[in-house]
C-alpha atoms as a PDB file:
ATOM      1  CA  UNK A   1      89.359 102.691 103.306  1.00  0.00           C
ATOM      2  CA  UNK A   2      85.579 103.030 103.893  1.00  0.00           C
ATOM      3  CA  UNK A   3      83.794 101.865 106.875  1.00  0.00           C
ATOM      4  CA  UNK A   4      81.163  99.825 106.430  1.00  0.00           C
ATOM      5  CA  UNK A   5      77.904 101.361 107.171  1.00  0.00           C
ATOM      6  CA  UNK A   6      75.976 100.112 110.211  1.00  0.00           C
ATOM      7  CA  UNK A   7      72.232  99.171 109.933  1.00  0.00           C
ATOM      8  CA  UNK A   8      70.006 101.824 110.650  1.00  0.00           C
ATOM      9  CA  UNK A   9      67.561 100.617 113.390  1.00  0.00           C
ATOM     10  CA  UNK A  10      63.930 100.111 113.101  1.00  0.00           C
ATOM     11  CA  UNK A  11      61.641 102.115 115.003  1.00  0.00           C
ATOM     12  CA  UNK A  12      60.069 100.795 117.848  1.00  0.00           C
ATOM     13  CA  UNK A  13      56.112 100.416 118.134  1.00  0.00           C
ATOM     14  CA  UNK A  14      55.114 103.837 120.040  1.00  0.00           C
ATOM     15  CA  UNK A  15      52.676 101.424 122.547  1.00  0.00           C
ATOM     16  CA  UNK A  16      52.974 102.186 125.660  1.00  0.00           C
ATOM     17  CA  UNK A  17      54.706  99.210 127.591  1.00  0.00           C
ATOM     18  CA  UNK A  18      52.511  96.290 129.118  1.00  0.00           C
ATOM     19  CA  UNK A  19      52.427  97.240 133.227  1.00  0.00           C
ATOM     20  CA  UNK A  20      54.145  94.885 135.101  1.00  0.00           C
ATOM     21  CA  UNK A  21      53.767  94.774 139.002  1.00  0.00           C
ATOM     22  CA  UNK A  22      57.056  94.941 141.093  1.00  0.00           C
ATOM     23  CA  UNK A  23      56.312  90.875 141.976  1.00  0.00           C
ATOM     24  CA  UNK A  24      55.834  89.819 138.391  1.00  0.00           C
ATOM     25  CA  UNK A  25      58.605  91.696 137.513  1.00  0.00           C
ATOM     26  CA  UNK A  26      61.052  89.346 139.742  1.00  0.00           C
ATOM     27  CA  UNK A  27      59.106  86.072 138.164  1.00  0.00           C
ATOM     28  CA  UNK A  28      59.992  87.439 134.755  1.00  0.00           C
ATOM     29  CA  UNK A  29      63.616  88.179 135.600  1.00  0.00           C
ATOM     30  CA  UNK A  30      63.580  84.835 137.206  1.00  0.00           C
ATOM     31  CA  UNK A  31      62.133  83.099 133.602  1.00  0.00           C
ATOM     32  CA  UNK A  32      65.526  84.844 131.846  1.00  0.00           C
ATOM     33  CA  UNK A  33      67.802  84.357 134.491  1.00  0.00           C
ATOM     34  CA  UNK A  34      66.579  80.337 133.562  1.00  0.00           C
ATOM     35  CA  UNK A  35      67.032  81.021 129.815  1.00  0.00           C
ATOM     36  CA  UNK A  36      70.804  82.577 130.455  1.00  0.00           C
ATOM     37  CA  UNK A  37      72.160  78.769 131.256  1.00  0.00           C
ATOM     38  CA  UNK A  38      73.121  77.599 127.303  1.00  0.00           C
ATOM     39  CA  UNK A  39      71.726  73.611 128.041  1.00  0.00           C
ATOM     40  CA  UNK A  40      68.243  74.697 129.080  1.00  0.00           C
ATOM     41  CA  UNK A  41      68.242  77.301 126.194  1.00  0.00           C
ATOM     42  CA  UNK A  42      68.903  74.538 123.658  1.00  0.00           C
ATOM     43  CA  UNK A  43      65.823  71.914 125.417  1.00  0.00           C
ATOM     44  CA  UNK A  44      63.523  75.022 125.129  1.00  0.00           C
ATOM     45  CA  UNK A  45      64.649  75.511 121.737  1.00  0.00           C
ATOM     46  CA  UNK A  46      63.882  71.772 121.115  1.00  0.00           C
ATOM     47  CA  UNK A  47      60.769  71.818 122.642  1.00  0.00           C
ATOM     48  CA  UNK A  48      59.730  74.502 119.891  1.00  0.00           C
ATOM     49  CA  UNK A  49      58.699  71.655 117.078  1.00  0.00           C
ATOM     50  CA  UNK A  50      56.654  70.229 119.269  1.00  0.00           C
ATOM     51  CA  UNK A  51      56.341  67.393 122.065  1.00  0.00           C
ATOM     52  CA  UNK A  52      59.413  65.353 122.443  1.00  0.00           C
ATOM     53  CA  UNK A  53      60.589  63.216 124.697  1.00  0.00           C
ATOM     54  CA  UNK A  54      63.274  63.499 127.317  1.00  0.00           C
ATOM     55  CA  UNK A  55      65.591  60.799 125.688  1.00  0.00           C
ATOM     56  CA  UNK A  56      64.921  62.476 122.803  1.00  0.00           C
ATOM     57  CA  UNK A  57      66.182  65.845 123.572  1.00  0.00           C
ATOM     58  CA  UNK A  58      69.387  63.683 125.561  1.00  0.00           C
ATOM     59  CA  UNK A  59      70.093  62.186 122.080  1.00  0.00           C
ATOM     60  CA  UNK A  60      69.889  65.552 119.924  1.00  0.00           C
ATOM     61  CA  UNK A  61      71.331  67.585 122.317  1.00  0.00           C
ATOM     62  CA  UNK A  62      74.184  65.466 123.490  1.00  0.00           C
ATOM     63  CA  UNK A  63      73.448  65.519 126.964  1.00  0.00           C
ATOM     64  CA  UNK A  64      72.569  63.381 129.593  1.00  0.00           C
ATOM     65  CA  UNK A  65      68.990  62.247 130.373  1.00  0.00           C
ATOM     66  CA  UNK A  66      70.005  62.820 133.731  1.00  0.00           C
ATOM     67  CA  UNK A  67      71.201  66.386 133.487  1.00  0.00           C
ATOM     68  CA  UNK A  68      68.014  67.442 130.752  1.00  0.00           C
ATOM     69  CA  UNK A  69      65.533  65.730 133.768  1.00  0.00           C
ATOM     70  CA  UNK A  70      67.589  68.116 135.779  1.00  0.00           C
ATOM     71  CA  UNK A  71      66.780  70.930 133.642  1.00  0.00           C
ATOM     72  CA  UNK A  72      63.320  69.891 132.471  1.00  0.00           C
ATOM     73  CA  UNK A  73      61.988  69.984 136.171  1.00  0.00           C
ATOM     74  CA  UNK A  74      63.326  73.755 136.329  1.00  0.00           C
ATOM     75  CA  UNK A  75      61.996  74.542 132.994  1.00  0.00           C
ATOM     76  CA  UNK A  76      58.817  72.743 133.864  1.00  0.00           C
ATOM     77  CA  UNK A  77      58.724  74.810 137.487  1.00  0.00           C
ATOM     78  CA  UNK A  78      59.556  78.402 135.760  1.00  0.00           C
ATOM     79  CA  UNK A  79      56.227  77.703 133.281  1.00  0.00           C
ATOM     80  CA  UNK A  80      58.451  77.585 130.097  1.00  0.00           C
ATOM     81  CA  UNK A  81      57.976  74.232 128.875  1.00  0.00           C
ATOM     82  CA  UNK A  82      54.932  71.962 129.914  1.00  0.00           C
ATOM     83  CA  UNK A  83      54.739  67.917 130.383  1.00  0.00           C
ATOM     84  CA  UNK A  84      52.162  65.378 128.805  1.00  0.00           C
ATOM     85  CA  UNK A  85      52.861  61.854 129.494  1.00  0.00           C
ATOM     86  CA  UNK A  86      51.693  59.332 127.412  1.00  0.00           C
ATOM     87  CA  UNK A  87      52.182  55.241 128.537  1.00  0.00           C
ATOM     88  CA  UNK A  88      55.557  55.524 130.071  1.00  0.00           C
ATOM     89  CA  UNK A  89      56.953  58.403 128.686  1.00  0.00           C
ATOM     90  CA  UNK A  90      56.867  62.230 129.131  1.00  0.00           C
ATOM     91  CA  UNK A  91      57.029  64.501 126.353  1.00  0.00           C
ATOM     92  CA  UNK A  92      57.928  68.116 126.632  1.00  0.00           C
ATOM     93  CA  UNK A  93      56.372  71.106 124.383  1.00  0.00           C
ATOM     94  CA  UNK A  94      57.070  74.573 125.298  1.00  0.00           C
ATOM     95  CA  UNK A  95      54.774  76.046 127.770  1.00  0.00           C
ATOM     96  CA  UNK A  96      52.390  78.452 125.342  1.00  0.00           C
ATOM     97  CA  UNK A  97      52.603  80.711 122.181  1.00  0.00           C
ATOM     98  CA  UNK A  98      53.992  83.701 124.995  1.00  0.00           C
ATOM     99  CA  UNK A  99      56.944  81.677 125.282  1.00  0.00           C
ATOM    100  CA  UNK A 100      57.593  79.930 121.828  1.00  0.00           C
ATOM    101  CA  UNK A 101      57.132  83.962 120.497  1.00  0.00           C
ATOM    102  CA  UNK A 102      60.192  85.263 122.883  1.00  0.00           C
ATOM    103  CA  UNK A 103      61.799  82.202 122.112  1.00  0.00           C
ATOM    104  CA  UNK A 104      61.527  82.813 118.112  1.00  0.00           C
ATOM    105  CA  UNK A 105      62.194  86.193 118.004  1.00  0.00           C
ATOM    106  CA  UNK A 106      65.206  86.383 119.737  1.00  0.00           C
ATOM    107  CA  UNK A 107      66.491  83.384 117.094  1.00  0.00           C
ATOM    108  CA  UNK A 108      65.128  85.470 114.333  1.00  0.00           C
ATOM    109  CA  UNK A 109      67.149  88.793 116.330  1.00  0.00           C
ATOM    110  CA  UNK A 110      70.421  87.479 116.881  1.00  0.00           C
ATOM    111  CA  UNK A 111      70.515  85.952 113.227  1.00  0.00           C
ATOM    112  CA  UNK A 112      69.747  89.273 111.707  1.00  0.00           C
ATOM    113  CA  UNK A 113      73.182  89.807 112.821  1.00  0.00           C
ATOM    114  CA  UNK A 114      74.314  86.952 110.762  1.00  0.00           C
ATOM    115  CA  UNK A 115      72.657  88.606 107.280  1.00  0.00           C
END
């Protein structure tokens, strides 16, 4: 019985890596610490297609509106998602391209494993 082969990894760019001051690097461990719960994960994720409002993401999500406020105002506080509110309502869109690329990649990543 053969084993099956493991994927041979790409190489990495040879660029050096972006600097990242010793402050910035606590904000950014801060923004994936905020990523790591699986409820704000999945709003971010929503907020990927484009504005949408807080009931919204309740309804899709199966959550409460009162928990994804919860969760928006952290999101909204970390700079991952961004507000715009129109009459009544707030819709939510993910904060800039920065983000939705992290976001997508590591979707596109963890589903390579799926292949």
């Amino acid at each position: 019985m053969s084993a099956t082969p493991k994927a041979v990894p790409r190489p990495v760019s040879k660029a050096p890596a972006p600097a990242l001051r010793e402050d910035k690097t606590y904000e950014l461990a801060d923004m994936f610490k905020m990523l790591g719960d699986p409820s704000r994960l999945r709003i971010v994720i929503a907020t990927l297609e484009g504005p949408v409002s807080v009931g919204d993401i309740a309804e899709r999500l199966g959550l409460s509106l009162s928990l994804v406020s919860h969760h928006l105002r952290l999101l909204r506080a970390a700079r991952l998602v961004t507000a715009d509110r129109r009459g009544k309502q707030i819709f939510y869109m993910i904060h800039d391209q920065h983000v939705a690329h992290v976001i997508s990649d590591m979707i596109a990543h963890v589903n390579e494993d799926a292949e």
